[in-house]
C-alpha atoms as a PDB file:
ATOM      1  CA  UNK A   1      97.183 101.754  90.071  1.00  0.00           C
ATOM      2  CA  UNK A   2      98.632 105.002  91.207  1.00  0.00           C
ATOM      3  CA  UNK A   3      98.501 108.377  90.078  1.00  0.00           C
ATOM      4  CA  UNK A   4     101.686 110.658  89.499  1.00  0.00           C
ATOM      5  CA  UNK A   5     101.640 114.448  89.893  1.00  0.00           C
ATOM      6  CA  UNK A   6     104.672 115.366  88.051  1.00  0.00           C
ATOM      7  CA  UNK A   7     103.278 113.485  84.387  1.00  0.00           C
ATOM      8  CA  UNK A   8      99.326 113.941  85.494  1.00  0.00           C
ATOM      9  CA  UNK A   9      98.871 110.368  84.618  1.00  0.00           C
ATOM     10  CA  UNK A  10      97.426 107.236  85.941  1.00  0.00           C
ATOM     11  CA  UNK A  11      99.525 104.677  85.952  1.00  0.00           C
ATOM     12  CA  UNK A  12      97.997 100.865  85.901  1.00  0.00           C
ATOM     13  CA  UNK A  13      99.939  97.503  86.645  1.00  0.00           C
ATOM     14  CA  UNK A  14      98.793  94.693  85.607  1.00  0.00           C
ATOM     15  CA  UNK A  15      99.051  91.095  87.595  1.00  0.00           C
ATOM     16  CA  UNK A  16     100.807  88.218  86.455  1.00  0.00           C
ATOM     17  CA  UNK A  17      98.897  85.757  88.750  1.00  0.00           C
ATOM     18  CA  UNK A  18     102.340  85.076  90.400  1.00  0.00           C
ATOM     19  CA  UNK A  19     102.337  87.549  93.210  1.00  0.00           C
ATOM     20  CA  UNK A  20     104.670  90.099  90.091  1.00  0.00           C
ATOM     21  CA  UNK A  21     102.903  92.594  88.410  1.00  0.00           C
ATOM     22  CA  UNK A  22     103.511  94.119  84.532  1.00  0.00           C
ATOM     23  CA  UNK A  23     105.173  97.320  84.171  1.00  0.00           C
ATOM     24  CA  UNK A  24     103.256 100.126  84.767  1.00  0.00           C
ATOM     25  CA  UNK A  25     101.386 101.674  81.935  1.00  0.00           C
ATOM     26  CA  UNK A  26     100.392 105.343  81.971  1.00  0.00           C
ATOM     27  CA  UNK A  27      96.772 106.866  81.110  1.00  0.00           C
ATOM     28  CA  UNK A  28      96.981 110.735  80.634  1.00  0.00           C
ATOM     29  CA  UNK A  29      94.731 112.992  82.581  1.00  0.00           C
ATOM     30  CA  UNK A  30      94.027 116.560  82.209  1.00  0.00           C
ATOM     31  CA  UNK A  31      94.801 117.461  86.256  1.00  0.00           C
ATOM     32  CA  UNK A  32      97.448 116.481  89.215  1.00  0.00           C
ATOM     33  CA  UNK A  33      95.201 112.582  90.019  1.00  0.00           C
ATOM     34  CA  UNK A  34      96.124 113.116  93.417  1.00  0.00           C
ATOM     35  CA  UNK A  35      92.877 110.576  94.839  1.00  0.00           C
ATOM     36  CA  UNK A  36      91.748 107.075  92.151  1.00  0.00           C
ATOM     37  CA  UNK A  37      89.404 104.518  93.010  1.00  0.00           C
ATOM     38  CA  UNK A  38      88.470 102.025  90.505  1.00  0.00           C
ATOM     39  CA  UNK A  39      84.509 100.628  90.075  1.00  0.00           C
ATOM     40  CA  UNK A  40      82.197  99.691  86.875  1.00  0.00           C
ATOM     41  CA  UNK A  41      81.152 103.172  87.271  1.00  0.00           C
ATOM     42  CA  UNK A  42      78.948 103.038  83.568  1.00  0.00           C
ATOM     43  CA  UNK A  43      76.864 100.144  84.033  1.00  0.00           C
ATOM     44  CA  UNK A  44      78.795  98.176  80.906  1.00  0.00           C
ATOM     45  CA  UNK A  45      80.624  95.119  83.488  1.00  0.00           C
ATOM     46  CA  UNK A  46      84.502  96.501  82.640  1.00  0.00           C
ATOM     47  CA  UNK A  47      86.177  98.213  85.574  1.00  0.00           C
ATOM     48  CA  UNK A  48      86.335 101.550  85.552  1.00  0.00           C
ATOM     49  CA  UNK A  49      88.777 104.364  86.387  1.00  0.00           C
ATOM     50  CA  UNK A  50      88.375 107.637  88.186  1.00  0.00           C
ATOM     51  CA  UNK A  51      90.511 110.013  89.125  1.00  0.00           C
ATOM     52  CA  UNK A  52      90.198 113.004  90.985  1.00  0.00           C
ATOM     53  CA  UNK A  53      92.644 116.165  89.770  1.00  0.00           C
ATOM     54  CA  UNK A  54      94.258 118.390  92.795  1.00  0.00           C
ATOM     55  CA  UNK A  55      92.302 121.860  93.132  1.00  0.00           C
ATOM     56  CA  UNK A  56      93.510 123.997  90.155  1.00  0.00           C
ATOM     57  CA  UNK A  57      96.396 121.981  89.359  1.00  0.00           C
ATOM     58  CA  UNK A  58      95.784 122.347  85.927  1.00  0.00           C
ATOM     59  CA  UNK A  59      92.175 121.307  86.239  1.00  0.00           C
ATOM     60  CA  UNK A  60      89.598 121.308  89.071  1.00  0.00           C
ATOM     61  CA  UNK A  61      87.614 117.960  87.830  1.00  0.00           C
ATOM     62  CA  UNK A  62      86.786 114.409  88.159  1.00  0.00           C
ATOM     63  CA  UNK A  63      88.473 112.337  85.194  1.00  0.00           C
ATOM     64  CA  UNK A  64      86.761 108.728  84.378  1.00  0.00           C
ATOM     65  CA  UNK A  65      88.699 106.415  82.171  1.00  0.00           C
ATOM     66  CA  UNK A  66      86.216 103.683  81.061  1.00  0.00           C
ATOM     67  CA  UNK A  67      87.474 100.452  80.719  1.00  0.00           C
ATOM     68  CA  UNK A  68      87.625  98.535  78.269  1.00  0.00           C
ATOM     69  CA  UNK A  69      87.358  95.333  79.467  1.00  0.00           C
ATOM     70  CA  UNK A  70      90.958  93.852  78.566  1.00  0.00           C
ATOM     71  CA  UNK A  71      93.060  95.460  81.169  1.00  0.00           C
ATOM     72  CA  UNK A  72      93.068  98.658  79.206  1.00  0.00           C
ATOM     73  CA  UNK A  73      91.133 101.818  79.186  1.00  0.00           C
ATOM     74  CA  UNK A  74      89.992 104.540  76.917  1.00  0.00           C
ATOM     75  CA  UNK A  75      90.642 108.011  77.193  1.00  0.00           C
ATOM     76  CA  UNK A  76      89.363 110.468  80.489  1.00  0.00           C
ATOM     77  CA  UNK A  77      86.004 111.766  80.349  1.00  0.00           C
ATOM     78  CA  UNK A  78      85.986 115.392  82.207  1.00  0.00           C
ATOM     79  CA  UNK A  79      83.719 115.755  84.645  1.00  0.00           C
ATOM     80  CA  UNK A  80      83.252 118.645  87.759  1.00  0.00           C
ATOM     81  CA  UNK A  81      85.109 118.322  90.472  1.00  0.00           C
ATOM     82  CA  UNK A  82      84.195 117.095  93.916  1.00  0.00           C
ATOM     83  CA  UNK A  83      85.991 117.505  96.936  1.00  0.00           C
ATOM     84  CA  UNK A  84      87.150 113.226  97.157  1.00  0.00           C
ATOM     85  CA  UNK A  85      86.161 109.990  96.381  1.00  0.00           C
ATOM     86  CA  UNK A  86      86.089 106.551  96.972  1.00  0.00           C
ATOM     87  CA  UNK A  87      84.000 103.358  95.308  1.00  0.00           C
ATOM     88  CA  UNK A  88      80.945 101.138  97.648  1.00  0.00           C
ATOM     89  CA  UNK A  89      78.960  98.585  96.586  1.00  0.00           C
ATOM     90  CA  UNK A  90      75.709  99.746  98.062  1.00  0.00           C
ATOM     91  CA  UNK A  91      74.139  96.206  97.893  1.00  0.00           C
ATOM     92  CA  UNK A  92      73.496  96.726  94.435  1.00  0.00           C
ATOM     93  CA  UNK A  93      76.459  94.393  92.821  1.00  0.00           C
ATOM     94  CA  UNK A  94      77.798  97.145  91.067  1.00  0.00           C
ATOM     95  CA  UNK A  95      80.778  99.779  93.252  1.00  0.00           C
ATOM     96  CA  UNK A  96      79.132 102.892  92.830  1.00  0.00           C
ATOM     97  CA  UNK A  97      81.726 106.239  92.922  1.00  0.00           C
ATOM     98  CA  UNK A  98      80.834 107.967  96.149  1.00  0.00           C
ATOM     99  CA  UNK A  99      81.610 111.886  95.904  1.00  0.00           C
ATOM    100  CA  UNK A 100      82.343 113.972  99.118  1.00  0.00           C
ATOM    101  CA  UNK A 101      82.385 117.462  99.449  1.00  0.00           C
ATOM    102  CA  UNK A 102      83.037 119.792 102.509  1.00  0.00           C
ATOM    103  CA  UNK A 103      82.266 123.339 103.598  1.00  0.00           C
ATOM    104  CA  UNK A 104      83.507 126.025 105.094  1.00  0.00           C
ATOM    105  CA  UNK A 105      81.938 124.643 108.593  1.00  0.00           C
ATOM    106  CA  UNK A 106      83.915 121.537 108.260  1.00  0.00           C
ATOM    107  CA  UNK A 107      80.634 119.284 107.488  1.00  0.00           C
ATOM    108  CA  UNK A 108      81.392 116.752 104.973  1.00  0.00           C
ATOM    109  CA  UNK A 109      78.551 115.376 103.132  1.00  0.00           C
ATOM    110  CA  UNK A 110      78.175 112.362 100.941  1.00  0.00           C
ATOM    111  CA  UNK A 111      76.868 111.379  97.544  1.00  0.00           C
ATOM    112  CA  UNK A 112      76.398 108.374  95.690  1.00  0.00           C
ATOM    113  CA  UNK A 113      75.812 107.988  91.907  1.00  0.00           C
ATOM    114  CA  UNK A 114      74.162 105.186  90.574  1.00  0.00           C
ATOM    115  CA  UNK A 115      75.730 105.285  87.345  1.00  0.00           C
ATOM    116  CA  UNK A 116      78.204 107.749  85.277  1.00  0.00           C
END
């Protein structure tokens, strides 16, 4: 999975099982999806995509493209922008999307979500 600035889209890979992958298919996003992490971010046992969009460039958001369960996913669901992210399994089973912001003062803070 990687995301490419010059189409805005996410662009997933499948695996053959053979150490070879599929060629890549693209997922449109509204923004530059500079920063992905994957998770099952809704709760529904499919992996999960989210994307965060460069400041600005078009968008300033968080993009989540639910899986569908079959490799695939279904289209981005806009949400506000945070300043990065990554996916944790707090103990819970599930990889929660962890959002970070930072402040003028340099202190970065962290948030988890239990669910999207």
């Amino acid at each position: 999975m990687v995301g490419d600035s010059l189409s805005y889209d996410v662009y997933v890979m499948l695996g053959n099982g053979d150490g070879t992958f599929q060629a890549p298919v693209p997922y449109p996003t509204t923004g530059n999806p500079y920063s992905v992490a994957t998770g099952d971010f809704n709760g529904d046992g499919k992996l999960d995509i989210i994307a965060l969009a460069e400041p600005g460039v078009p968008c300033n958001c968080l993009e989540v493209l639910p899986g569908n369960g079959n490799g695939t996913f279904g289209p981005a669901i806009i949400t506000p922008r945070p300043n990065n992210i990554a996916a944790y399994a707090f103990g819970t089973g599930y990889f929660d999307p962890v959002f970070i912001t930072a402040s003028s003062t340099s202190t970065t803070t962290a948030a988890a979500a239990s669910r999207l």
